[in-house]
Protein backbone atom coordinates (compact mmCIF):
# COMPACT_ATOMS: atom_id res chain seq x y z
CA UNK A 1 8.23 -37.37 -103.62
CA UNK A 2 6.35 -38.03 -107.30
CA UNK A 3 4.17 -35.52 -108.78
CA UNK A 4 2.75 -35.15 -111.90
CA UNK A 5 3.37 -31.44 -113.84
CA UNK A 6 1.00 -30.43 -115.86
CA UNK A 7 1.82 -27.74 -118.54
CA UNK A 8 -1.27 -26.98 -120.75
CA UNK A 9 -2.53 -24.06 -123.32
CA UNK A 10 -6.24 -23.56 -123.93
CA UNK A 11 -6.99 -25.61 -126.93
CA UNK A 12 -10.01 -23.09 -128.55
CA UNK A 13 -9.76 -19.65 -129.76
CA UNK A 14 -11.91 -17.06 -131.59
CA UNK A 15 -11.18 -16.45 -135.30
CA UNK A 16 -9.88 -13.26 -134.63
CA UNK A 17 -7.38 -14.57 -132.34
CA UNK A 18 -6.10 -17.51 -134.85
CA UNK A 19 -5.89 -14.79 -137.14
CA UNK A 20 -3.65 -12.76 -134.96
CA UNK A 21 -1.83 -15.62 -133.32
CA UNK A 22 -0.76 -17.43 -137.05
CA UNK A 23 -0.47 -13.73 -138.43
CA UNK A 24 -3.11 -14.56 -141.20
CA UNK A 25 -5.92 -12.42 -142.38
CA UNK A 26 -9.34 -13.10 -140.96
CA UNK A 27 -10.96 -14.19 -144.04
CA UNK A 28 -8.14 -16.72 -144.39
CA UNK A 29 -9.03 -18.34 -140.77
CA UNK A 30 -12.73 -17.96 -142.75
CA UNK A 31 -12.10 -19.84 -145.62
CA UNK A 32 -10.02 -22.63 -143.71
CA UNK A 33 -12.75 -22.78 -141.21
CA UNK A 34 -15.06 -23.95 -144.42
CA UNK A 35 -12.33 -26.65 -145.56
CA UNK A 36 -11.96 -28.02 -141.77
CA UNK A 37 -16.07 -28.61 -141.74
CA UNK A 38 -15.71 -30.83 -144.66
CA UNK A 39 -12.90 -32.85 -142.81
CA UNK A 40 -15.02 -33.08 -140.33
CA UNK A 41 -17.73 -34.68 -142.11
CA UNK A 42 -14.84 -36.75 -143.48
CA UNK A 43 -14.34 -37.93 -140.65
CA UNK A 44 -10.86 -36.50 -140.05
CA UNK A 45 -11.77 -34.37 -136.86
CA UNK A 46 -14.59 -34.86 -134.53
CA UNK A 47 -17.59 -32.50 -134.09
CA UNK A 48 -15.66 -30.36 -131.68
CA UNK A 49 -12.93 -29.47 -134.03
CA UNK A 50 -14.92 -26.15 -134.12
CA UNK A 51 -17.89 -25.07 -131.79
CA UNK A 52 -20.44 -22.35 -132.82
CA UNK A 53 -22.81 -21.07 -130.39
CA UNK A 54 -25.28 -18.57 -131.87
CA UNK A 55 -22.24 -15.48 -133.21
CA UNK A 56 -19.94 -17.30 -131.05
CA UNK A 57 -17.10 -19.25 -133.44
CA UNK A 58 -14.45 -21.42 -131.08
CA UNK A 59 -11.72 -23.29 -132.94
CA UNK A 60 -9.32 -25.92 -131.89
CA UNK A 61 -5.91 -24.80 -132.30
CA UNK A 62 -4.92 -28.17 -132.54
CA UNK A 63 -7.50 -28.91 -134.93
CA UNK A 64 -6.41 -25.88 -137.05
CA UNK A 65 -2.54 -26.23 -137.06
CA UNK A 66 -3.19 -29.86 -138.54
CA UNK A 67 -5.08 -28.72 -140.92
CA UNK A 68 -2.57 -25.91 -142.12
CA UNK A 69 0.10 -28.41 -141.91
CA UNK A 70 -1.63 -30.95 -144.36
CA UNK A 71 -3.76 -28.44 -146.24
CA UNK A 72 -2.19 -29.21 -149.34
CA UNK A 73 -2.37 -32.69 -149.52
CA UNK A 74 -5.31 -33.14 -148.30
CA UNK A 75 -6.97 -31.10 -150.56
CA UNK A 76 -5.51 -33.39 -153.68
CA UNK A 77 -7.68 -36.93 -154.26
CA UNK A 78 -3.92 -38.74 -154.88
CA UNK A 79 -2.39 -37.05 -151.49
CA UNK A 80 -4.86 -37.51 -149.26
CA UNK A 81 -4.07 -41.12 -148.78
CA UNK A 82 -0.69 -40.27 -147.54
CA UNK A 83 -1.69 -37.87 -145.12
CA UNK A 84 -1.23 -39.45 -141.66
CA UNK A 85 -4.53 -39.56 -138.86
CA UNK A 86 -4.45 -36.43 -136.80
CA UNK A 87 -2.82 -37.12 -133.74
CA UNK A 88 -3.25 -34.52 -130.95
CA UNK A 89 -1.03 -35.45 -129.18
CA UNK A 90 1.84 -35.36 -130.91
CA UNK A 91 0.62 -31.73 -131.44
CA UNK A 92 0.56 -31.02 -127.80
CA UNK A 93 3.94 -31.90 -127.40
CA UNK A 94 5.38 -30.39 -129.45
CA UNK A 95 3.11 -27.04 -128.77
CA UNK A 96 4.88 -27.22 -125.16
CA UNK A 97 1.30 -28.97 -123.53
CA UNK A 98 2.41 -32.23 -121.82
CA UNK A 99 2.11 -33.84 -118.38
CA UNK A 100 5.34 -34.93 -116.84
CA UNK A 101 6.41 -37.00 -113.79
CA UNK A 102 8.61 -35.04 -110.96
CA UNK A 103 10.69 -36.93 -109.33
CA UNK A 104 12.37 -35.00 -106.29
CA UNK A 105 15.02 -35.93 -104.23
């Protein structure tokens, strides 16, 4: 028998909780939040990188663990160009969220 496991987190979370999760101060996930809208009208992340709704704030996780990963360089004009495309996938695996064929017997 073939099956295909799927192991998956939920990709969006409040503010508050990507400030408790990464163990950062809410007015850091604020500020980053601000630098992530400008990649997105760079073009770097699509709309849904982060969803507001009225008071409601959702963020990608995957969206914001990029980000803090390449913060740095892609804050710098010379950098930037280095910096590879975000790749979500690559994310997911390595955040534990992949599917994977089962093989038994």
């Amino acid at each position: 028998m073939i099956y295909m496991e799927t192991i998956r987190g939920y990709p969006y979370r409040t503010q508050k909780d990507i400030a408790t999760e990464f163990g950062i101060g809410r007015t850091t996930v604020y500020e980053r939040l601000k630098e992530i809208e400008k990649e997105i009208s760079n073009g770097r992340y699509s709309d849904y990188a982060i969803i507001r709704d009225g008071n409601i704030v959702l963020v990608n996780v995957l969206v914001f663990l990029d980000y803090m990963n390449y913060r740095e360089r892609l804050r710098e004009k010379n950098t930037r160009k280095y910096v590879p495309p975000f790749n979500p996938a690559e994310l997911m695996e390595v955040c534990g969220w992949q599917n994977k064929i089962v093989r038994e017997g």
